[in-house]
Protein backbone atom coordinates (compact mmCIF):
# COMPACT_ATOMS: atom_id res chain seq x y z
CA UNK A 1 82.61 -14.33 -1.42
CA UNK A 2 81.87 -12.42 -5.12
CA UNK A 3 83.77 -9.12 -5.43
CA UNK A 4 81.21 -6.50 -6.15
CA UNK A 5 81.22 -5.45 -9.66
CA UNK A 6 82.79 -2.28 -10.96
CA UNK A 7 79.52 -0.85 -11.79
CA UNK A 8 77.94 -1.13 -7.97
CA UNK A 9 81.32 0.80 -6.67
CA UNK A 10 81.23 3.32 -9.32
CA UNK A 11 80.20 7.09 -8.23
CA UNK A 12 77.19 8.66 -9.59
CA UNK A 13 78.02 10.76 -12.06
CA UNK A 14 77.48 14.58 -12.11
CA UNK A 15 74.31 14.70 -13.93
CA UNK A 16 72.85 11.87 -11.60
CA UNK A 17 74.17 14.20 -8.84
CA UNK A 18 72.82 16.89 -10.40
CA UNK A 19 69.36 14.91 -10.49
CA UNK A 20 69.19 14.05 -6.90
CA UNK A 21 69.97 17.61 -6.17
CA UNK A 22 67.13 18.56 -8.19
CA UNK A 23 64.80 16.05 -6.43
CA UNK A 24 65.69 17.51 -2.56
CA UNK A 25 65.18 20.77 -4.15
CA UNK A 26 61.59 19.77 -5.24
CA UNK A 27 60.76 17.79 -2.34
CA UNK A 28 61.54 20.87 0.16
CA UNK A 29 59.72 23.12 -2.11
CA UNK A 30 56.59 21.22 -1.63
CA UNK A 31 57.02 20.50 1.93
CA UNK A 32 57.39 24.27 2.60
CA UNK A 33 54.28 25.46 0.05
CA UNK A 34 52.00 22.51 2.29
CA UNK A 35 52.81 23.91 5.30
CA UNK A 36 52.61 27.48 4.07
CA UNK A 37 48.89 26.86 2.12
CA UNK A 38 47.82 24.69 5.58
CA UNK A 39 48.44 27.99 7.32
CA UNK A 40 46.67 30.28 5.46
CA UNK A 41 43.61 27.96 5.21
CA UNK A 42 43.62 27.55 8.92
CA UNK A 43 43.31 31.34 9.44
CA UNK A 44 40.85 31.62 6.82
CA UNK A 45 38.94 29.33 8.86
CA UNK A 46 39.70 31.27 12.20
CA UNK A 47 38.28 34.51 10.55
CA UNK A 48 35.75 33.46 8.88
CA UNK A 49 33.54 30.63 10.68
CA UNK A 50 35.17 31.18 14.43
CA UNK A 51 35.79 34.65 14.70
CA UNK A 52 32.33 35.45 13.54
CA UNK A 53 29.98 36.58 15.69
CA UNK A 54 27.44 33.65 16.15
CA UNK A 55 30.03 31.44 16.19
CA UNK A 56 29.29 30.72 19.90
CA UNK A 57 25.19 30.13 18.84
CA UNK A 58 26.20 27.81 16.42
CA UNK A 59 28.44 25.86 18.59
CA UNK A 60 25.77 25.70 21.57
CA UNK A 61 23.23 24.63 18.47
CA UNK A 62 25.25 21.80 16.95
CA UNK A 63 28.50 21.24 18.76
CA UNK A 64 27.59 21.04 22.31
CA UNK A 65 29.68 17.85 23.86
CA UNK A 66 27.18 16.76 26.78
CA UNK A 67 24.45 16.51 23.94
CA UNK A 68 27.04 14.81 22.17
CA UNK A 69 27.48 12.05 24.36
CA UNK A 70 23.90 11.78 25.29
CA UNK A 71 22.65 10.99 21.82
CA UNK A 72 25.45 9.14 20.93
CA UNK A 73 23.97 5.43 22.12
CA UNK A 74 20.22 6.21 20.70
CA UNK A 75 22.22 7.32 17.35
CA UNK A 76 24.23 4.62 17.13
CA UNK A 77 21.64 1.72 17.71
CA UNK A 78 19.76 3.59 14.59
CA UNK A 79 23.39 3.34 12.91
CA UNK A 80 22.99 -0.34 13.00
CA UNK A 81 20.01 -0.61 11.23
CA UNK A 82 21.37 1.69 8.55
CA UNK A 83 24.06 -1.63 8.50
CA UNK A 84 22.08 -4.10 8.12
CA UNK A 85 20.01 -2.20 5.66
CA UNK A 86 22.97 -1.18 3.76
CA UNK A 87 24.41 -5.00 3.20
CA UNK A 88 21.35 -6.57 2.17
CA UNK A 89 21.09 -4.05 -0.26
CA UNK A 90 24.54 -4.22 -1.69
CA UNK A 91 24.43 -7.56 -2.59
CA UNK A 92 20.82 -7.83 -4.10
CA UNK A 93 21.96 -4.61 -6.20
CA UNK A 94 25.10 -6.53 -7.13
CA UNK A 95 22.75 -9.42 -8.51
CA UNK A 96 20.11 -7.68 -10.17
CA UNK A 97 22.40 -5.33 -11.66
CA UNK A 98 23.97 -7.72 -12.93
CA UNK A 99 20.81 -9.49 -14.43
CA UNK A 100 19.90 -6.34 -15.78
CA UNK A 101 23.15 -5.62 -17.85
CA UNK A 102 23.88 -8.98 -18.95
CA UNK A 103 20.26 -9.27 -20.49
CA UNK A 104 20.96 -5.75 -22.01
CA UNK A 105 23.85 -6.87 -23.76
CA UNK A 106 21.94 -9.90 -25.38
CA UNK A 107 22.01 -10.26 -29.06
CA UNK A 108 19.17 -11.44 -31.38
CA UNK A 109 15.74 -10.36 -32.13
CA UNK A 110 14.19 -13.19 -29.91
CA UNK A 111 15.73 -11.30 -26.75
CA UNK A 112 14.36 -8.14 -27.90
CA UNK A 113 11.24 -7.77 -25.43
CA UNK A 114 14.31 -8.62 -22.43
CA UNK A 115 16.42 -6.03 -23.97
CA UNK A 116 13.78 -3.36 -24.29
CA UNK A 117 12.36 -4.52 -20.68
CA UNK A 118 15.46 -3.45 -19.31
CA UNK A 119 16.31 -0.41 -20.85
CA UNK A 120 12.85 1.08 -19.32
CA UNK A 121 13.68 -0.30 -16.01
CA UNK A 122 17.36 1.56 -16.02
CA UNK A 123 15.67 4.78 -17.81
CA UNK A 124 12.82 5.28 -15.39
CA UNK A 125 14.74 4.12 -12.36
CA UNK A 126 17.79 6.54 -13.31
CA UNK A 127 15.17 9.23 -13.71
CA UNK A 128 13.50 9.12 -10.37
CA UNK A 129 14.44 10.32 -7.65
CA UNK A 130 15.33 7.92 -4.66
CA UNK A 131 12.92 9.64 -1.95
CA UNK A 132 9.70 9.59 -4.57
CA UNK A 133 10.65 5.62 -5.00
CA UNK A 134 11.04 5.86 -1.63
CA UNK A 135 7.86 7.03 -1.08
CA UNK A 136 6.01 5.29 -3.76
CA UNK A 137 7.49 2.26 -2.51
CA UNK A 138 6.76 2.26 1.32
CA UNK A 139 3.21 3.65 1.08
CA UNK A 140 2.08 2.66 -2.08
CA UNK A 141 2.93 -1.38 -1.75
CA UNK A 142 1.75 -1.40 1.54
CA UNK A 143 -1.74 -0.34 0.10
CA UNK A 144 -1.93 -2.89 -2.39
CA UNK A 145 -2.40 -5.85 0.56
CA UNK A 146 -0.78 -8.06 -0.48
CA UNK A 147 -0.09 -9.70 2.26
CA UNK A 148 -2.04 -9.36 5.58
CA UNK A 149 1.74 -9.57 7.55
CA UNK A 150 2.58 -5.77 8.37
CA UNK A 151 6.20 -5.72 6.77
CA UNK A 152 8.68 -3.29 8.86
CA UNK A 153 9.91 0.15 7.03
CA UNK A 154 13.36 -1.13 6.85
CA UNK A 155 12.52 -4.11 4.10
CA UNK A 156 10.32 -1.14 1.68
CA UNK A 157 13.31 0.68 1.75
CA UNK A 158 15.81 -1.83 1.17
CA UNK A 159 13.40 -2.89 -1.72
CA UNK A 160 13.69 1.35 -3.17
CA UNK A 161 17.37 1.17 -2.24
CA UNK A 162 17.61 -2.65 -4.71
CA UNK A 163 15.37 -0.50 -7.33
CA UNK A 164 17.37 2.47 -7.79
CA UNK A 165 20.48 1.19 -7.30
CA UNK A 166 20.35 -1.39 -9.89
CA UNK A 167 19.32 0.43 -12.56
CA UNK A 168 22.69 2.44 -12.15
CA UNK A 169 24.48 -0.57 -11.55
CA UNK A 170 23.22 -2.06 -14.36
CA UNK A 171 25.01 0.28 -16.37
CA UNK A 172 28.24 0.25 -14.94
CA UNK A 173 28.46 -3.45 -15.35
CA UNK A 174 27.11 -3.21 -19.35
CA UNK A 175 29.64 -0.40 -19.48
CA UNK A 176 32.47 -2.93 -18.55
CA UNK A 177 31.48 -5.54 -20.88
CA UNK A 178 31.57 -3.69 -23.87
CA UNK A 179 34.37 -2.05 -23.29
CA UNK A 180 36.27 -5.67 -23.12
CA UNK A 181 37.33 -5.95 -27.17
CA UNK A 182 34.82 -8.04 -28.99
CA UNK A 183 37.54 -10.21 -30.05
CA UNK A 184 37.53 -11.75 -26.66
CA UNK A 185 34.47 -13.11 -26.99
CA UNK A 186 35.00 -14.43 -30.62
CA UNK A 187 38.21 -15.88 -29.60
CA UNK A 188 36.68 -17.51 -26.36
CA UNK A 189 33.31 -18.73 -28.79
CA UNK A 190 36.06 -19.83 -32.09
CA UNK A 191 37.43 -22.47 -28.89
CA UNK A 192 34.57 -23.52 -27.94
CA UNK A 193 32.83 -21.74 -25.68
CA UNK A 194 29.07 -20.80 -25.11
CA UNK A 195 28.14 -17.07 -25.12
CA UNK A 196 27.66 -17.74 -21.35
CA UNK A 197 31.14 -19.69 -20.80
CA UNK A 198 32.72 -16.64 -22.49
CA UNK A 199 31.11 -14.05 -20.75
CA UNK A 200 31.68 -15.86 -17.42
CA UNK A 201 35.22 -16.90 -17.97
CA UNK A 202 36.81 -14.55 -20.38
CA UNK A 203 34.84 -11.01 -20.37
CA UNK A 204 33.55 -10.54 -17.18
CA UNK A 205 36.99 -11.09 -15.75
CA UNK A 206 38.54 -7.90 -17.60
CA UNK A 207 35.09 -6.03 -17.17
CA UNK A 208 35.44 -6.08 -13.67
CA UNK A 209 38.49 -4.32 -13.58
CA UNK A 210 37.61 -1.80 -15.61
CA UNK A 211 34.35 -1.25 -13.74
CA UNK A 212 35.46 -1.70 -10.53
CA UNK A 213 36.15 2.07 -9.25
CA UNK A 214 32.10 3.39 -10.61
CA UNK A 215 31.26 0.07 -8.56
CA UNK A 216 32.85 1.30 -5.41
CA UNK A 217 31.49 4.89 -6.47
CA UNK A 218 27.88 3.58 -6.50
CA UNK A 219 28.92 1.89 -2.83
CA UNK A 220 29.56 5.05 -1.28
CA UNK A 221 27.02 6.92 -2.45
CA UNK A 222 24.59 4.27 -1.65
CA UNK A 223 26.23 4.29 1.97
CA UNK A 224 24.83 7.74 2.46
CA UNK A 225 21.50 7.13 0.99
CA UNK A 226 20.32 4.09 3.54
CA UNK A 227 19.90 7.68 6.05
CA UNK A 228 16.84 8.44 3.57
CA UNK A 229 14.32 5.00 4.52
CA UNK A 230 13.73 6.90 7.86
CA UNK A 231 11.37 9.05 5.84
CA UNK A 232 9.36 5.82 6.07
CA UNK A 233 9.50 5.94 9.70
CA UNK A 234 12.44 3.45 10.10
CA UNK A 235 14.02 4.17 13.46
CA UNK A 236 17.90 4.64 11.69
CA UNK A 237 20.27 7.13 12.43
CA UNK A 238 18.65 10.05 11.01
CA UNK A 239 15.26 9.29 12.76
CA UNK A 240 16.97 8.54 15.92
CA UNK A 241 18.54 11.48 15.58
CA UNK A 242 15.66 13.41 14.52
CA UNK A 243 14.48 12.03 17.95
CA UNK A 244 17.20 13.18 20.07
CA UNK A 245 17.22 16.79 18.82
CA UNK A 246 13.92 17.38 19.84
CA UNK A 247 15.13 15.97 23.43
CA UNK A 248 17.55 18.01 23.87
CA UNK A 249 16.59 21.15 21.62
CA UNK A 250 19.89 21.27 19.53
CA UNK A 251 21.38 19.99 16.66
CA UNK A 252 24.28 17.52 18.19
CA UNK A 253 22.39 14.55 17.23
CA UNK A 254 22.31 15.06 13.50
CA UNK A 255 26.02 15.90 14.10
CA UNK A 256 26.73 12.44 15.68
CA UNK A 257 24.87 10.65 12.52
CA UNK A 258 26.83 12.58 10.20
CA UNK A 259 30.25 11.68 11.55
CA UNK A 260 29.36 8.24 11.73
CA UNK A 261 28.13 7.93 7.80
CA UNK A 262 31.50 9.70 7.17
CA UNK A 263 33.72 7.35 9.64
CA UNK A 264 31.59 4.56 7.26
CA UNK A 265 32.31 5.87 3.60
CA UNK A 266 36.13 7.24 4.30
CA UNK A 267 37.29 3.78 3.68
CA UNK A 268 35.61 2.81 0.85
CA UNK A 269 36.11 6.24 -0.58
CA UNK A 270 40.56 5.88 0.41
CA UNK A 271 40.09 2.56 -1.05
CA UNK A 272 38.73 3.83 -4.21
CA UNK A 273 41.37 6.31 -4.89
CA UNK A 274 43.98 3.77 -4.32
CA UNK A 275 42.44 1.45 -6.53
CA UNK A 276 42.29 3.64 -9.12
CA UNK A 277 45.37 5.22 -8.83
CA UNK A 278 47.24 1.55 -9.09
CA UNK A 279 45.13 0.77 -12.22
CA UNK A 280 46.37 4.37 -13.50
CA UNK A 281 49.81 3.03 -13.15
CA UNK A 282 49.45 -0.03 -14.63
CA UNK A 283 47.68 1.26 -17.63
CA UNK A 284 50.31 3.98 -18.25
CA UNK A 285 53.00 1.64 -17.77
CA UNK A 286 51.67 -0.75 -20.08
CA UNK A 287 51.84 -3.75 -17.40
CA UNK A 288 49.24 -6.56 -18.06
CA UNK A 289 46.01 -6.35 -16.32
């Protein structure tokens, strides 16, 4: 058995005393100021949403439990459909955004009518609204006939969702390329590489690091915008519970939809932070990527 070494047996010294001293200090300090702010924001609550006086109509009107539970089952079938909706879209949007920015990055003249292409197609989409694509979309389409199959609500949306959403997309990803030094690319072509070899094996590997919390971003936000195809007449969790409150003449249902977009974006959006956050850390303490 090794002896421990002198320097593992030898007290901390006064100003590392000092130091932890400091840190309790600190760490009671904002342990107390939590509690204390949590306090005051839970009576500013009390006195100024519940101790108002149509409190109690509000809670009959959009917190009422038996309406609660009653909707709950019609809401969440409509939920499911938001799902569905919501993965199909994510991964076409991950394709064609991807299409979209590696074209954009393209160099030459030849690949000038691709590059100019789309830049319209991530200027107009970015400019529209998603509910007037969503409308141009699922009742303008339909009217063209071109096909005599009657294609459900759902599919026109996801196709607004895929529009929209790859335009921004689009620019994250071209965001992420360039912001990988051209010498990669140089170095990756002066070995041998094609453009495409690079940009497969040696740029879009740092790009997506760099890109990856606007990605998740985009997610989110694209979580809470599957709710808008019901405007189409898709039977999802909005129309379902557009459905239920005029059942049961109160608000509740909407309530149960909202909760259950939130219980679906609090994960991404946790995940998100912590991603961030740990590429924060690496960056300021200049640890490889």
């Amino acid at each position: 058995m090794t002896s421990p070494s002198p320097l593992a047996t030898r007290p901390p010294s006064a100003l590392e005393l000092e130091r932890r001293a400091f840190r309790r200090r600190q760490s009671t300090r904002s342990i107390l100021i939590a509690a204390a702010s949590t306090i005051v924001f839970a009576a500013a609550i009390w006195l100024l949403v519940i101790n108002t006086p149509g409190w109690d109509a509000v809670r009959r009107s959009f917190l009422s439990p038996d309406t609660f539970v009653a909707a709950l089952p019609r809401v969440w079938d409509g939920f499911l459909l938001n799902l569905r909706v919501l993965v199909v879209a994510a991964i076409a949007v991950a394709i064609v955004g991807t299409l979209v920015a590696v074209v954009r990055t393209l160099r030459g003249p030849v690949f000038f009518p691709l590059r100019a292409l789309a830049a319209g197609y991530t200027d107009l989409f970015r400019g529209l609204p998603l509910i007037i694509v969503l409308y141009v979309v699922g009742f303008g389409l339909p009217g063209l006939r071109i096909t005599e199959v009657r294609v459900p609500a759902e599919v026109w949306g996801t196709i607004a969702l895929v529009l929209t959403y790859s335009a921004y997309v689009g620019e994250v990803i071209r965001g992420g390329i360039e912001a990988v030094h051209p010498s990669q690319m140089l170095a990756a072509r002066s070995l041998g590489l094609s453009r495409g070899q690079a940009l497969r094996r040696v740029v879009m590997p740092q790009a997506v690091r760099k890109m990856t919390p606007a990605l998740m971003n985009d997610l989110v936000s694209m979580q809470k915008d599957v709710g808008l195809i019901s405007v189409l007449g898709a039977v999802d969790a909005v129309r379902a519970a557009q459905i239920e409150t005029a059942r049961a003449f109160d608000f509740t249902p909407y309530v149960v939809a909202g909760l259950l977009f939130v219980l679906l974006a609090i994960p991404t959006i946790r995940l998100t932070d912590w991603y961030a956050a740990r590429l924060r850390r690496r960056e300021q303490s200049g640890a490889a990527l």
